[in-house]
C-alpha atoms as a PDB file:
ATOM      1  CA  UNK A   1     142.190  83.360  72.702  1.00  0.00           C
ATOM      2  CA  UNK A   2     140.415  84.376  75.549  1.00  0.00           C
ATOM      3  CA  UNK A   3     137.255  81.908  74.830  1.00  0.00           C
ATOM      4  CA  UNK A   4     139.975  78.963  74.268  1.00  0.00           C
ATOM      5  CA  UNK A   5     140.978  79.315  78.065  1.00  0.00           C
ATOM      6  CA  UNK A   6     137.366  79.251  79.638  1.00  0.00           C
ATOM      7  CA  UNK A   7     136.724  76.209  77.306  1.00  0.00           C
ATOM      8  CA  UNK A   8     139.482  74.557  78.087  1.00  0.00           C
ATOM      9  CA  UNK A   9     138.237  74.921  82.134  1.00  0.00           C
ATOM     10  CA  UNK A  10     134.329  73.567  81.478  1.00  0.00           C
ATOM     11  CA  UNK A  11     132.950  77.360  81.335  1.00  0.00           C
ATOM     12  CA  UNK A  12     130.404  78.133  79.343  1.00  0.00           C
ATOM     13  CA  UNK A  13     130.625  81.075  76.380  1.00  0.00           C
ATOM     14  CA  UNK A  14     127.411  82.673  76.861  1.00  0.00           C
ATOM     15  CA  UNK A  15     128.634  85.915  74.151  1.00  0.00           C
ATOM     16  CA  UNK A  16     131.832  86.782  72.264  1.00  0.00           C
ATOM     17  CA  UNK A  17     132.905  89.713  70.054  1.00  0.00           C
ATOM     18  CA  UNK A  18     135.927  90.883  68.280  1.00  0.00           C
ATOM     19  CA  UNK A  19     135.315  94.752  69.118  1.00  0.00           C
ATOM     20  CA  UNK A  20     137.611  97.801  68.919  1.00  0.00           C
ATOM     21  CA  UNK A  21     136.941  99.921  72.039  1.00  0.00           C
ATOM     22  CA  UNK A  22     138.765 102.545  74.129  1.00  0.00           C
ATOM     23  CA  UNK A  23     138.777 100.156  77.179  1.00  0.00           C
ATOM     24  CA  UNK A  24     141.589  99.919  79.724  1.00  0.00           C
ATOM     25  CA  UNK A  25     142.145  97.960  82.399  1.00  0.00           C
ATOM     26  CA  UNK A  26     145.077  97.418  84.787  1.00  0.00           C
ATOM     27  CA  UNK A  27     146.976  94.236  83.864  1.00  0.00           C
ATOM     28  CA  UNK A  28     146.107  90.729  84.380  1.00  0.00           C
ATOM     29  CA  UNK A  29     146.749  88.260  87.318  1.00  0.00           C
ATOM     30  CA  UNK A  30     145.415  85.130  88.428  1.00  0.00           C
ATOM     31  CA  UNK A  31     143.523  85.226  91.324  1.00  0.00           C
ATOM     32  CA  UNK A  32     144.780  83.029  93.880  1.00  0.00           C
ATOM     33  CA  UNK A  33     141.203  82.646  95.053  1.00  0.00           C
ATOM     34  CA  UNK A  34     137.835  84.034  94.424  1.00  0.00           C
ATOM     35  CA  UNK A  35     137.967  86.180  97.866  1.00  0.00           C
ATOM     36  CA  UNK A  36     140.302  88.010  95.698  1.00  0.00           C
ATOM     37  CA  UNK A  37     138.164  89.432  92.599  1.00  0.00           C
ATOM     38  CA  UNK A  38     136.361  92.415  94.037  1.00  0.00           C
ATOM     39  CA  UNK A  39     135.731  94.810  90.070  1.00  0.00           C
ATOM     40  CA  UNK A  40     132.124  94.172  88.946  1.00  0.00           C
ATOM     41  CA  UNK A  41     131.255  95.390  85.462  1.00  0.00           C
ATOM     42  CA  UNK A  42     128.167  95.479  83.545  1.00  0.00           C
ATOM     43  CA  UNK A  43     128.828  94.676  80.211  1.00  0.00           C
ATOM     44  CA  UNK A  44     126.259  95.727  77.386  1.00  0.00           C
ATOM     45  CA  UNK A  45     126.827  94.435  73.851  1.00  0.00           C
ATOM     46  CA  UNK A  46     125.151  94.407  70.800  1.00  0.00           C
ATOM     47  CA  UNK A  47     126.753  93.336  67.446  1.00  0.00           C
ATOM     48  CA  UNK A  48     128.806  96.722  66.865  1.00  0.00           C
ATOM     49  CA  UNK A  49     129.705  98.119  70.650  1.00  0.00           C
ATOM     50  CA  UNK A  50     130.631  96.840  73.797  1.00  0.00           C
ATOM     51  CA  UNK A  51     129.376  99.333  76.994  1.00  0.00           C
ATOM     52  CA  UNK A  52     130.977  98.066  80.239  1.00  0.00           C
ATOM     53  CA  UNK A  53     130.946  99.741  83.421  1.00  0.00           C
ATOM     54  CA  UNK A  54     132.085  99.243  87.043  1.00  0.00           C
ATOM     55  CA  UNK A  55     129.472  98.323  90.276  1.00  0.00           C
ATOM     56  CA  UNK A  56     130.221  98.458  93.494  1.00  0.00           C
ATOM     57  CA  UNK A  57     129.203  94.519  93.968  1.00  0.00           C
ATOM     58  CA  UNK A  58     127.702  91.640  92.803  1.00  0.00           C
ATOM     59  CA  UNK A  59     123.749  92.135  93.889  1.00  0.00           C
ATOM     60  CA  UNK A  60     124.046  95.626  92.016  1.00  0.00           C
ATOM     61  CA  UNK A  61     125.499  93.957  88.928  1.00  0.00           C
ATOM     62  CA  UNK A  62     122.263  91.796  89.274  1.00  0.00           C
ATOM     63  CA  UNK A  63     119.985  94.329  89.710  1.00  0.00           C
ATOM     64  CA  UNK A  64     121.312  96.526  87.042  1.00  0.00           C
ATOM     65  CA  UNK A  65     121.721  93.371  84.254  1.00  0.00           C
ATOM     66  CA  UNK A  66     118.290  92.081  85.026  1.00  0.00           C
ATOM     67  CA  UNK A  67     116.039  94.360  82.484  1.00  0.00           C
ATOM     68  CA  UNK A  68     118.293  92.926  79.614  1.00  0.00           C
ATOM     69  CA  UNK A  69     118.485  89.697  80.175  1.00  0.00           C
ATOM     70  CA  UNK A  70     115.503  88.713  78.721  1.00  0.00           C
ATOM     71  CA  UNK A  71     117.397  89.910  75.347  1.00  0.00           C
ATOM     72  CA  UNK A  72     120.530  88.372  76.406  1.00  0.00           C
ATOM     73  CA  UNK A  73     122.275  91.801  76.032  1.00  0.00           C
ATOM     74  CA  UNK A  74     123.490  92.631  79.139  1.00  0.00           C
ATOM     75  CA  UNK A  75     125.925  90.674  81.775  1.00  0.00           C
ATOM     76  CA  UNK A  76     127.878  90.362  84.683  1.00  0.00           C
ATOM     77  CA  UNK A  77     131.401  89.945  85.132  1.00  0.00           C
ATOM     78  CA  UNK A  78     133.910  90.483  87.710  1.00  0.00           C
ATOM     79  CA  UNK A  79     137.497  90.430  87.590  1.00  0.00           C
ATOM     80  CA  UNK A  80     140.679  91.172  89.439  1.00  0.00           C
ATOM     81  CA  UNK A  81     141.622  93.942  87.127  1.00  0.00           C
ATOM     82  CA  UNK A  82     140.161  97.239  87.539  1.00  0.00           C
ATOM     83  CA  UNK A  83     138.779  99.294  84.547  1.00  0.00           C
ATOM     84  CA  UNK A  84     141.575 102.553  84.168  1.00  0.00           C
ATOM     85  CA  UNK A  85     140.329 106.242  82.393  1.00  0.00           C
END
């Protein structure tokens, strides 16, 4: 479902998995504007998990993603919803 929607708007799939995981996160809204996303996750996957956790910004995202990306294993995302315990 989610992949339909970022197709539909011209953005590129770079990875998706159907994975069961103990993630929460606080409930979705659209972002009026991009001033408004401020949760940065790294987001490890491999074919069985899915390892995500939160950065304070962008640049650390970067720095943090950037030994995996050679393997295409690790990303960046950010989001208006915030990752719960």
């Amino acid at each position: 479902m989610v992949e339909g929607v970022f197709l539909a708007s011209n953005i590129p799939v770079i990875a998706s998995r159907c994975l069961q995981s103990s993630l929460k996160f606080s409930s979705f809204g659209h972002a009026s504007n991009s001033s408004k996303i401020h949760h940065f996750y790294v987001v490890k996957l491999d074919e069985k998990t899915v390892r995500v956790h939160s950065v304070s910004d962008w640049k650390s995202c970067m720095a943090q993603a950037k030994p995996g990306i050679e393997k295409m294993q690790v990303y960046c995302s950010s989001s208006v919803q915030s990752q719960e315990n």
